[in-house]
PDB file of N, CA and C in Angstrom:
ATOM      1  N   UNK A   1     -14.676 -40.368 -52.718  1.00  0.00           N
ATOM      2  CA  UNK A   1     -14.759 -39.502 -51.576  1.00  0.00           C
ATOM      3  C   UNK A   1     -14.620 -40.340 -50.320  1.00  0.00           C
ATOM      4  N   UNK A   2     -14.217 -40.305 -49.282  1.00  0.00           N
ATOM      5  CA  UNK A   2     -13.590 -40.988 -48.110  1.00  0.00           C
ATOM      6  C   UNK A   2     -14.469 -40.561 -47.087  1.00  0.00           C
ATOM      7  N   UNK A   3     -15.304 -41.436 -46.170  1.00  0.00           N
ATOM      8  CA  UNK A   3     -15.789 -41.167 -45.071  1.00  0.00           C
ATOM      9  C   UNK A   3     -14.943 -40.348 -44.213  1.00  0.00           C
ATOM     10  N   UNK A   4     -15.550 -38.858 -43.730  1.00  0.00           N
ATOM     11  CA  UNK A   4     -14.640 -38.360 -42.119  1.00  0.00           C
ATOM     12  C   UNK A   4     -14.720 -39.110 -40.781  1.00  0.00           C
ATOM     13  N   UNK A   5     -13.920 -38.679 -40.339  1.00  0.00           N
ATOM     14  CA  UNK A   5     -13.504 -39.871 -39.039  1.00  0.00           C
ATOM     15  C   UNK A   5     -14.578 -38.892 -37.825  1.00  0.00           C
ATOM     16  N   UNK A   6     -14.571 -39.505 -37.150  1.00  0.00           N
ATOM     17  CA  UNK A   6     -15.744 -39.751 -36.113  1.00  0.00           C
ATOM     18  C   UNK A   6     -15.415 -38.294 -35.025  1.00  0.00           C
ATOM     19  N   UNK A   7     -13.551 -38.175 -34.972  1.00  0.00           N
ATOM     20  CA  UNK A   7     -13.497 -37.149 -34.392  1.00  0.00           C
ATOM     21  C   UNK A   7     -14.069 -35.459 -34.996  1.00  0.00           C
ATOM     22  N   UNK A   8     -13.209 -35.578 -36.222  1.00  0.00           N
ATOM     23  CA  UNK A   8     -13.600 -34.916 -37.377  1.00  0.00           C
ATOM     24  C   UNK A   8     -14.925 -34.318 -37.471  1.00  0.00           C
ATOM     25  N   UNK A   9     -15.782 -35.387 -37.360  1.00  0.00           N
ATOM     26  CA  UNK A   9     -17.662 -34.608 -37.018  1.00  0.00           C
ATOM     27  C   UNK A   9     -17.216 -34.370 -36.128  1.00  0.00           C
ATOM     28  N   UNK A  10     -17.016 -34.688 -34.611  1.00  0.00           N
ATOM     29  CA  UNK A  10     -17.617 -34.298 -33.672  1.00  0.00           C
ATOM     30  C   UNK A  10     -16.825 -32.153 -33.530  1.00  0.00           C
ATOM     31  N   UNK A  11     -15.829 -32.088 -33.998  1.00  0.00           N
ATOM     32  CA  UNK A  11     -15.003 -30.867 -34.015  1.00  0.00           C
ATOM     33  C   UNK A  11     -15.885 -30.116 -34.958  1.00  0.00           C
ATOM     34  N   UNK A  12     -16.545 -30.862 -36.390  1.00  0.00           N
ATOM     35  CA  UNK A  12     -17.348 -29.838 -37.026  1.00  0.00           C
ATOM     36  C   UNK A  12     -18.551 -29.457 -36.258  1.00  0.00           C
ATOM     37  N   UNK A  13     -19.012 -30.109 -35.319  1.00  0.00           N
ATOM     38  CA  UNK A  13     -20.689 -30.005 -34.662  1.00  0.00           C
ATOM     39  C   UNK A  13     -19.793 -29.233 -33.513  1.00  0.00           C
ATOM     40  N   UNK A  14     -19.193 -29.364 -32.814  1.00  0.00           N
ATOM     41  CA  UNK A  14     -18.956 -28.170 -31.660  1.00  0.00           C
ATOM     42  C   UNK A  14     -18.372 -26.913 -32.374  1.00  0.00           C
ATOM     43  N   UNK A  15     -17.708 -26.568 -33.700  1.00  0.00           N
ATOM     44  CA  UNK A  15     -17.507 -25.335 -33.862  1.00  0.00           C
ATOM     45  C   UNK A  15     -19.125 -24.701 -34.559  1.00  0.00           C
ATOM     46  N   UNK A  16     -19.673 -25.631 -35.124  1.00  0.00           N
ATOM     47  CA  UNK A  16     -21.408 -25.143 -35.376  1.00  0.00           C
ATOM     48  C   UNK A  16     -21.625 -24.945 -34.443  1.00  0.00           C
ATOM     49  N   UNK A  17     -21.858 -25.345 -33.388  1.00  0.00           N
ATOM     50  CA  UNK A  17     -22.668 -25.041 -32.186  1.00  0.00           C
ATOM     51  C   UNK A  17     -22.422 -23.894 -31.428  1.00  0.00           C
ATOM     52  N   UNK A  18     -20.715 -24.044 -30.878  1.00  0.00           N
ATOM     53  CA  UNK A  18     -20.150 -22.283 -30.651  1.00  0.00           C
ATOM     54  C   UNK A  18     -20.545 -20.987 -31.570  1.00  0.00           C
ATOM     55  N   UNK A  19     -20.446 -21.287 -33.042  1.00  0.00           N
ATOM     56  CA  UNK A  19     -21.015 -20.502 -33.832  1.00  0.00           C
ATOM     57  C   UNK A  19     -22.462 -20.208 -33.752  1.00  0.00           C
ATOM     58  N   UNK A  20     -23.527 -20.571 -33.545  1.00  0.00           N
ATOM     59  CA  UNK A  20     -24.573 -20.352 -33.486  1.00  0.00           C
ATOM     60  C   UNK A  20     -25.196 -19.843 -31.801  1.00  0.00           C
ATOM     61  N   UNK A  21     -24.399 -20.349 -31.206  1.00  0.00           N
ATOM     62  CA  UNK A  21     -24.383 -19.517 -29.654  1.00  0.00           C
ATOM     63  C   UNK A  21     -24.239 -18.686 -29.512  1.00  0.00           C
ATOM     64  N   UNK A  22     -23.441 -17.807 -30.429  1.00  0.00           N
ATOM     65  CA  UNK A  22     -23.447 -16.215 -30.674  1.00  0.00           C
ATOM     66  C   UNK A  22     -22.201 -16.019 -29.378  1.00  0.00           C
ATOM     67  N   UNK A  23     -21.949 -14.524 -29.275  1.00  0.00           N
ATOM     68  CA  UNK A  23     -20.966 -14.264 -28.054  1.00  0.00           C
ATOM     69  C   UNK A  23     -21.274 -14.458 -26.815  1.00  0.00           C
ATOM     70  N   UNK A  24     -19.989 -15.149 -25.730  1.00  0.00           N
ATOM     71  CA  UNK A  24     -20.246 -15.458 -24.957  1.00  0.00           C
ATOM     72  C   UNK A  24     -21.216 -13.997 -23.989  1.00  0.00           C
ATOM     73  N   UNK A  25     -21.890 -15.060 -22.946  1.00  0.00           N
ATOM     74  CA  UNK A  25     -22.581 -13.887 -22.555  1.00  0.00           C
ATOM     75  C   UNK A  25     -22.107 -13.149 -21.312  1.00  0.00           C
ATOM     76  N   UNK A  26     -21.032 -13.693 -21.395  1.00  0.00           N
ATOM     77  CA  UNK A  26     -20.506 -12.907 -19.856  1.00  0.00           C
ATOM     78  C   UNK A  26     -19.207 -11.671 -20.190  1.00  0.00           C
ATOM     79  N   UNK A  27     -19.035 -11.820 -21.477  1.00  0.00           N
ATOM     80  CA  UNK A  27     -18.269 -10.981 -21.736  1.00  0.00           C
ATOM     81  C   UNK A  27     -18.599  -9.676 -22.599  1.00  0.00           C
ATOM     82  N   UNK A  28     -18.171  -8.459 -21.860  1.00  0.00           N
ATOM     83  CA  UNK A  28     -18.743  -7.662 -21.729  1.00  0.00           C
ATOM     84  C   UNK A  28     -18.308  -6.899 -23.200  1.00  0.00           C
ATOM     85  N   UNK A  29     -18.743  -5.589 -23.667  1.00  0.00           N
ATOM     86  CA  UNK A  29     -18.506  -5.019 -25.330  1.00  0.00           C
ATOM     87  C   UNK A  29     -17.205  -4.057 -25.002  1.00  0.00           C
ATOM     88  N   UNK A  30     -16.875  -4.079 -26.077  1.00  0.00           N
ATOM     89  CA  UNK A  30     -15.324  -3.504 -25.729  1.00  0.00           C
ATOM     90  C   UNK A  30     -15.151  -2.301 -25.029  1.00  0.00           C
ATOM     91  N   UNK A  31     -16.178  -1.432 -25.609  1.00  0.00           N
ATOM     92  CA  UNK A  31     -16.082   0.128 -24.814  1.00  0.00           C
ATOM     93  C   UNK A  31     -16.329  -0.269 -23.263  1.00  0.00           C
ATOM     94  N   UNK A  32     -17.351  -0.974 -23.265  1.00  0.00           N
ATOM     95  CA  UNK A  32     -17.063  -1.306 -22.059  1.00  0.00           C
ATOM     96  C   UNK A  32     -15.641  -1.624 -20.965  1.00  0.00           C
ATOM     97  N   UNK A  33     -14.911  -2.757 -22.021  1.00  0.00           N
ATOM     98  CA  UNK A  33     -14.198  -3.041 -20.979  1.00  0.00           C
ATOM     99  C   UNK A  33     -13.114  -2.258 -21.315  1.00  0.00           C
ATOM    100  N   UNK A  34     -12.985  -1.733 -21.960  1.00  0.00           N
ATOM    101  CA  UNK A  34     -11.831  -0.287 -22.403  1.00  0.00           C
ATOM    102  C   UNK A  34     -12.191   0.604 -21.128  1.00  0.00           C
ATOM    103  N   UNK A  35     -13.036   1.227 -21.096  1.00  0.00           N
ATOM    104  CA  UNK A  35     -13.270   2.072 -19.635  1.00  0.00           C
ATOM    105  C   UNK A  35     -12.777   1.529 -18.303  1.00  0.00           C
ATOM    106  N   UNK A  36     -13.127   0.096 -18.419  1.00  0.00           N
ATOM    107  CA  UNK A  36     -12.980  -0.830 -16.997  1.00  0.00           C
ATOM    108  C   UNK A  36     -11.338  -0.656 -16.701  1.00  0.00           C
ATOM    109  N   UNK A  37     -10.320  -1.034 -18.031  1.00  0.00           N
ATOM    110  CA  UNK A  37      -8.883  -1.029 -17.988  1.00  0.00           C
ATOM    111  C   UNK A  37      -8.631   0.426 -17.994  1.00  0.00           C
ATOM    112  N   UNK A  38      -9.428   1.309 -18.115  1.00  0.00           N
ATOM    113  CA  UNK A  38      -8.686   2.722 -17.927  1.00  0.00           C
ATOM    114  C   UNK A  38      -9.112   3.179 -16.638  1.00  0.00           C
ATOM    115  N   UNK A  39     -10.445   2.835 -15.926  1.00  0.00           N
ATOM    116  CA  UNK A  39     -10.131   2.916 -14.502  1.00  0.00           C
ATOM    117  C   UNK A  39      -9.071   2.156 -13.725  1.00  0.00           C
ATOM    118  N   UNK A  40      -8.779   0.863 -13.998  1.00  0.00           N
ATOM    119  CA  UNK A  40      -7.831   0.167 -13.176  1.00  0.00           C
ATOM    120  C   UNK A  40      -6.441   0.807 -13.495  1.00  0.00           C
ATOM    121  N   UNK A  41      -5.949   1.496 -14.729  1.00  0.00           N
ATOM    122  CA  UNK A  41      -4.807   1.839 -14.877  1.00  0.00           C
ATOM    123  C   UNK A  41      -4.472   3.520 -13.908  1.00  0.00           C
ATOM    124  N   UNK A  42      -6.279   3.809 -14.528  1.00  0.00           N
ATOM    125  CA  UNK A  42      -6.385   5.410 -13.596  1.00  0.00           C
ATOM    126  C   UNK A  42      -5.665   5.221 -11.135  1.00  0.00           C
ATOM    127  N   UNK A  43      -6.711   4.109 -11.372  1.00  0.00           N
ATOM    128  CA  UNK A  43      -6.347   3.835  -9.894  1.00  0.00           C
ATOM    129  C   UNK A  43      -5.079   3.079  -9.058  1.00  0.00           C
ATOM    130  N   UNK A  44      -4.507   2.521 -10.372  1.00  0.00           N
ATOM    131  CA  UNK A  44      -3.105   1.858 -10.143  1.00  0.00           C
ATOM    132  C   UNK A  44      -2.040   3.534 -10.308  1.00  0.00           C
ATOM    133  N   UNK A  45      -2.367   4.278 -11.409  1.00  0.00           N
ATOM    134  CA  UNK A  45      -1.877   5.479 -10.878  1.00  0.00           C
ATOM    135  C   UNK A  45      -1.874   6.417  -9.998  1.00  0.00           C
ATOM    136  N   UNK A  46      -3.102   6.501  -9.199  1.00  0.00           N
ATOM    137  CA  UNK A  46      -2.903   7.407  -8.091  1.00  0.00           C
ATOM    138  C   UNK A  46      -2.267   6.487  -6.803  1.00  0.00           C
ATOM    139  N   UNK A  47      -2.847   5.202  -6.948  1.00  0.00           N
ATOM    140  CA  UNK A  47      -1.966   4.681  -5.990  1.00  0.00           C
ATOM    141  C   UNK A  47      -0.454   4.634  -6.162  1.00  0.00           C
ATOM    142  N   UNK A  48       0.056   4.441  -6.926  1.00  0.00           N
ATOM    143  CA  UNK A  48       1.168   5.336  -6.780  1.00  0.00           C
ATOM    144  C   UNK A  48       1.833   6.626  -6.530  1.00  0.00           C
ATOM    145  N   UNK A  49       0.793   7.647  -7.268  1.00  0.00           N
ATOM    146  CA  UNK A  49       1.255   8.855  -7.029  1.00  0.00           C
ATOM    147  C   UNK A  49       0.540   8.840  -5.052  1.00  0.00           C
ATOM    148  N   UNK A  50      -0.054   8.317  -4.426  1.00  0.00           N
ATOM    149  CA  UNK A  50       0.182   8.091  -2.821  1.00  0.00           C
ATOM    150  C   UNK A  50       1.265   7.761  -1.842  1.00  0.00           C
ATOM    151  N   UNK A  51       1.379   6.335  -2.531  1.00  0.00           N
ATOM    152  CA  UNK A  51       2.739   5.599  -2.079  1.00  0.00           C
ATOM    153  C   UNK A  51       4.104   6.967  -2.542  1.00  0.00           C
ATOM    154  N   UNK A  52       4.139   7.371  -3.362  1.00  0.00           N
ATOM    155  CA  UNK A  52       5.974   8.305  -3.938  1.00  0.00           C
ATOM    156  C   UNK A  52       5.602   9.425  -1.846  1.00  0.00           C
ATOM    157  N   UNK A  53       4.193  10.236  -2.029  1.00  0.00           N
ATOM    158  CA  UNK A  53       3.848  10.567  -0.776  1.00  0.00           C
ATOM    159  C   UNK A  53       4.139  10.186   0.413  1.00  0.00           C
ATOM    160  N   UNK A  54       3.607   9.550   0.126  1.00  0.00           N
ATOM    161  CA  UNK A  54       3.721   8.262   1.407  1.00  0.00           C
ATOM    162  C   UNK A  54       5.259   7.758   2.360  1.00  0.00           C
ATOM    163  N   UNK A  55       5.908   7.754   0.872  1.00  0.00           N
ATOM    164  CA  UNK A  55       7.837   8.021   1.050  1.00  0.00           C
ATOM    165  C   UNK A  55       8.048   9.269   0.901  1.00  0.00           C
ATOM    166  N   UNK A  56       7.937   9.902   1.017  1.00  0.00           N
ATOM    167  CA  UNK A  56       8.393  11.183   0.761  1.00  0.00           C
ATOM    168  C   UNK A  56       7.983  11.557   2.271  1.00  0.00           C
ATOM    169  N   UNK A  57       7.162  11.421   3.129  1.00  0.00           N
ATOM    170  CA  UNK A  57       6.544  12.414   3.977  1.00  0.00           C
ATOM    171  C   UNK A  57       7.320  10.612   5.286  1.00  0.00           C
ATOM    172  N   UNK A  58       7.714   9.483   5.023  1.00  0.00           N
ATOM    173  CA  UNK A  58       8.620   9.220   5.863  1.00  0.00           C
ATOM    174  C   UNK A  58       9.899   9.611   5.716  1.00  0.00           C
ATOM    175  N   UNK A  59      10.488   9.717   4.695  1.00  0.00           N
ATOM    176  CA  UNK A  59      11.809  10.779   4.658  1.00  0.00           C
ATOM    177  C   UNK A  59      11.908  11.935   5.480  1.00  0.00           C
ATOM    178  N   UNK A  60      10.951  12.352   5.415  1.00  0.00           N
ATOM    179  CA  UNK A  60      11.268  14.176   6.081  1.00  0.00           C
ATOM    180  C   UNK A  60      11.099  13.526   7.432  1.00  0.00           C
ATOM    181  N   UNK A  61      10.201  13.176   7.771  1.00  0.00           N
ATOM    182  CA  UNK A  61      10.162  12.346   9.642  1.00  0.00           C
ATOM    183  C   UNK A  61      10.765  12.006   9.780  1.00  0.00           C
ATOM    184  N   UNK A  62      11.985  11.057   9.027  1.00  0.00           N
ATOM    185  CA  UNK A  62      13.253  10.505   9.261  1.00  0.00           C
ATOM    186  C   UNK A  62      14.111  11.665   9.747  1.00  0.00           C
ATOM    187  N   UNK A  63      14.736  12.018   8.877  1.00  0.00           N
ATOM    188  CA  UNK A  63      15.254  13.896   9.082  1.00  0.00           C
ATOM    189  C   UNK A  63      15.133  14.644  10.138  1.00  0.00           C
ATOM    190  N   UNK A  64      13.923  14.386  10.576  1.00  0.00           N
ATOM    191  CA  UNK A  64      13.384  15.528  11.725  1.00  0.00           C
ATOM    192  C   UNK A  64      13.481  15.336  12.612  1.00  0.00           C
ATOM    193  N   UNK A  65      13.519  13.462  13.012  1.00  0.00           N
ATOM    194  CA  UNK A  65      13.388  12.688  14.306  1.00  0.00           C
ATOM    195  C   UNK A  65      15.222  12.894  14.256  1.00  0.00           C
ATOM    196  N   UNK A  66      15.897  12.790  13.557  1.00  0.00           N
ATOM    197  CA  UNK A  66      17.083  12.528  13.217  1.00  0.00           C
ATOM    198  C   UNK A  66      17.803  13.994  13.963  1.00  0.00           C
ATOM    199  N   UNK A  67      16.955  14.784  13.398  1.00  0.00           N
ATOM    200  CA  UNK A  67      18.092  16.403  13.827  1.00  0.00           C
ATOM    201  C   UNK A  67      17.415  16.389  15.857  1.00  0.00           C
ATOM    202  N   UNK A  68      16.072  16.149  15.655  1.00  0.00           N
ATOM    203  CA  UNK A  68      15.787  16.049  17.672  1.00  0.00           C
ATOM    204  C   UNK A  68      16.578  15.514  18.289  1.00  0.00           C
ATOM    205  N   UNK A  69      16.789  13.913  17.823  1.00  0.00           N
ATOM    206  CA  UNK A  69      17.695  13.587  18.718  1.00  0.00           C
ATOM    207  C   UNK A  69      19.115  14.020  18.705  1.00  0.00           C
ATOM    208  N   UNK A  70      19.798  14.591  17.961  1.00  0.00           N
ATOM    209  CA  UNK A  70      20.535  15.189  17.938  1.00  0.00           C
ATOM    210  C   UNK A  70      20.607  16.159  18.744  1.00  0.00           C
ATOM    211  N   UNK A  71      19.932  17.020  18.462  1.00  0.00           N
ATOM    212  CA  UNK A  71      19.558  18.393  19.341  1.00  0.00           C
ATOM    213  C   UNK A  71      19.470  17.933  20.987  1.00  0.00           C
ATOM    214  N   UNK A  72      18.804  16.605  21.277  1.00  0.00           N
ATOM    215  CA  UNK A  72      18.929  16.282  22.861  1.00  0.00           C
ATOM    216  C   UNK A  72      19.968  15.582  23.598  1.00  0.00           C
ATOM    217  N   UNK A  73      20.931  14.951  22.345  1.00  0.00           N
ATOM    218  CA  UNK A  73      22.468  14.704  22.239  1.00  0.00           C
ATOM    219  C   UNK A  73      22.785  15.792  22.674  1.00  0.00           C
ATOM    220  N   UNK A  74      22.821  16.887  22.225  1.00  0.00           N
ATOM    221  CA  UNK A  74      23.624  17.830  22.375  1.00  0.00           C
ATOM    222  C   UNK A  74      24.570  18.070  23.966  1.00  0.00           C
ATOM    223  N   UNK A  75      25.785  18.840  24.204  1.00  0.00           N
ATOM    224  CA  UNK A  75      26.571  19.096  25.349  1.00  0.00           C
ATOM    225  C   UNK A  75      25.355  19.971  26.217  1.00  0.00           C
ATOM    226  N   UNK A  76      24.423  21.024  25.863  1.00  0.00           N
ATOM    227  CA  UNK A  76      23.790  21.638  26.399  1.00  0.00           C
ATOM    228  C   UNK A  76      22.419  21.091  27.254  1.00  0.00           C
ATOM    229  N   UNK A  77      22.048  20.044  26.785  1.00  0.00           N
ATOM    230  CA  UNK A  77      21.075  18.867  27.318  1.00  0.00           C
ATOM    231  C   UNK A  77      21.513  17.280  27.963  1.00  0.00           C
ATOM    232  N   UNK A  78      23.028  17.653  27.760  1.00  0.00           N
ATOM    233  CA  UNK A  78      23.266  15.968  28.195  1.00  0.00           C
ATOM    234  C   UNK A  78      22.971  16.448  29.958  1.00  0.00           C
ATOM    235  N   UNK A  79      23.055  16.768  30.528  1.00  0.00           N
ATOM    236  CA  UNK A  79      23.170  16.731  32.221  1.00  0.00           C
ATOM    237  C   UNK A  79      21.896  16.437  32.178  1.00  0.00           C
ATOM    238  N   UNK A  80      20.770  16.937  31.548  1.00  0.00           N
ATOM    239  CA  UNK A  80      19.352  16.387  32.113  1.00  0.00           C
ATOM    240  C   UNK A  80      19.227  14.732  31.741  1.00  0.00           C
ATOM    241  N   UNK A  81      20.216  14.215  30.876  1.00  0.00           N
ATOM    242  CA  UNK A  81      19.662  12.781  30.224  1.00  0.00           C
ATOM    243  C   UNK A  81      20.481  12.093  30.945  1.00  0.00           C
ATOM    244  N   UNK A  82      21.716  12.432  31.739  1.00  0.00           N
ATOM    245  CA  UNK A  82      22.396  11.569  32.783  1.00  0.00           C
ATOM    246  C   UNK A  82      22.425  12.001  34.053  1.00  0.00           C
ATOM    247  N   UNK A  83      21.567  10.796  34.438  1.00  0.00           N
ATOM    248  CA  UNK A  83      21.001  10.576  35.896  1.00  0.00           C
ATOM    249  C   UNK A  83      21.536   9.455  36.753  1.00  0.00           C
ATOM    250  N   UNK A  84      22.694   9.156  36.197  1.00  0.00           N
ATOM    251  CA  UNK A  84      23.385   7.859  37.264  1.00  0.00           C
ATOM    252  C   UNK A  84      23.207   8.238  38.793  1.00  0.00           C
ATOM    253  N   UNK A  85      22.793   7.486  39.296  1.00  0.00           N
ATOM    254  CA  UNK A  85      22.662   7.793  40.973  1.00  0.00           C
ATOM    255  C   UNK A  85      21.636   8.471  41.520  1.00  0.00           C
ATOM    256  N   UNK A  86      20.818   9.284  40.446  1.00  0.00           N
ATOM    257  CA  UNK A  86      19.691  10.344  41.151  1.00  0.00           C
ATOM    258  C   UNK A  86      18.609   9.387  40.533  1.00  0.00           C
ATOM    259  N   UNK A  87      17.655  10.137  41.773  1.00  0.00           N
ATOM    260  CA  UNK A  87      16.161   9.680  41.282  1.00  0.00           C
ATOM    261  C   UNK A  87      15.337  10.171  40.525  1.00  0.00           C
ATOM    262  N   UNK A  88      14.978   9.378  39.649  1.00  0.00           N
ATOM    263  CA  UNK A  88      14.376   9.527  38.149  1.00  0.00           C
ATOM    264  C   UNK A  88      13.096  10.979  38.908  1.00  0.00           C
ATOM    265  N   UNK A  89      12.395  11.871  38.027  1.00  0.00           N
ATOM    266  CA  UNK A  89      11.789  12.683  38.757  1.00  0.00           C
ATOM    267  C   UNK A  89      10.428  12.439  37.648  1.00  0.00           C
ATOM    268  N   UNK A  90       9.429  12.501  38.844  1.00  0.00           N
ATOM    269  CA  UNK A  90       7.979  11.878  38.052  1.00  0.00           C
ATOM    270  C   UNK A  90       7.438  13.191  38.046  1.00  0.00           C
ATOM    271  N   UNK A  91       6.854  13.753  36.622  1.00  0.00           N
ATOM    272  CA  UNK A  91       6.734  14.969  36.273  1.00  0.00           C
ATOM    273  C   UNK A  91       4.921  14.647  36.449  1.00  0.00           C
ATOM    274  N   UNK A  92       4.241  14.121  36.824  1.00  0.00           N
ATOM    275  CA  UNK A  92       2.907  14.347  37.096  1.00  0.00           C
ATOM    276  C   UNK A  92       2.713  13.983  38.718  1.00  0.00           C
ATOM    277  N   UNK A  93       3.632  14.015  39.452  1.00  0.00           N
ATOM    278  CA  UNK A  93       4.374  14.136  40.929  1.00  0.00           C
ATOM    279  C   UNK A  93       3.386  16.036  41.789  1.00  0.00           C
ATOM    280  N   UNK A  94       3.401  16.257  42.335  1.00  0.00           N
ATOM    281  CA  UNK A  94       2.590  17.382  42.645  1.00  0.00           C
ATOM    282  C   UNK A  94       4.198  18.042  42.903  1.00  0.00           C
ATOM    283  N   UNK A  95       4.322  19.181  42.702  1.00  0.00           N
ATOM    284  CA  UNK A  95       5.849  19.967  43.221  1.00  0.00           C
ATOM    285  C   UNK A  95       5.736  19.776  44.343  1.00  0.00           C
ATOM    286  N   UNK A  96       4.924  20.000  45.275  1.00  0.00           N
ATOM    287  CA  UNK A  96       4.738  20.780  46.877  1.00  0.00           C
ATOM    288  C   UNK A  96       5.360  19.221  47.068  1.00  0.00           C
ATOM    289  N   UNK A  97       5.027  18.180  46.749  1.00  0.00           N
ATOM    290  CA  UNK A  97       5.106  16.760  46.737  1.00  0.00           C
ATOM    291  C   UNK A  97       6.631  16.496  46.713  1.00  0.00           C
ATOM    292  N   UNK A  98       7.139  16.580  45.820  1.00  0.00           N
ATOM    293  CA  UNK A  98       8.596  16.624  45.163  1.00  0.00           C
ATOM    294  C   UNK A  98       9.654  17.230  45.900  1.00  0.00           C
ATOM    295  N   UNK A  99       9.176  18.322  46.189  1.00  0.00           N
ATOM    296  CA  UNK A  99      10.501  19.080  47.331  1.00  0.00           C
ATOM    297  C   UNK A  99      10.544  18.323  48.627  1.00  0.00           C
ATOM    298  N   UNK A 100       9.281  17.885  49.106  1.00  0.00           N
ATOM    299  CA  UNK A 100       9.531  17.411  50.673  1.00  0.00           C
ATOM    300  C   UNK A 100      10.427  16.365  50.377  1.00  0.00           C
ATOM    301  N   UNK A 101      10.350  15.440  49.256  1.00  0.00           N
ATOM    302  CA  UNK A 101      11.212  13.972  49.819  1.00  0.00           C
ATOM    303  C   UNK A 101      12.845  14.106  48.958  1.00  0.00           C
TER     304      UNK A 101
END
């Protein structure tokens, strides 16, 4: 029979020792952490179903800002948006104010 080598014990005495330490203690029992990964999957899903929202509701603002300015493009509104030469008119100005000058 052949003496074991020195490493040899020392690998049999640390897997005894892990073995008799029982489970680590920071790790938690499965149901446990089964619940834990089905909240994180639960909340990684609504955060998404937010974010699809989230794009969806800048799309339509895109659209909307998109057809206004259009609408103030328009031939029927351009004379109020070109003012070359006139003076800009300050709308919190008093009227009675405004006509004299």
């Amino acid at each position: 029979m052949s003496c074991p080598s020195g490493s040899s014990i020392g690998l049999l005495l640390l897997l005894i020792g892990y073995a008799a330490a029982g489970p680590e203690p920071h790790l938690l029992p499965r149901a446990v952490r089964s619940s834990a990964c089905q909240e994180h999957t639960n909340l990684h899903h609504r955060l998404d179903v937010v974010e699809k929202q989230v794009e969806d509701t800048v799309e339509k603002l895109e659209v909307e800002l998109a057809a206004l300015l259009d609408a103030i493009e328009a031939p029927k509104w351009r004379h109020l948006m070109d003012n070359v030469g006139k003076t800009a008119v300050d709308i919190l100005e008093d009227p009675v104010e405004r006509s004299q000058s």
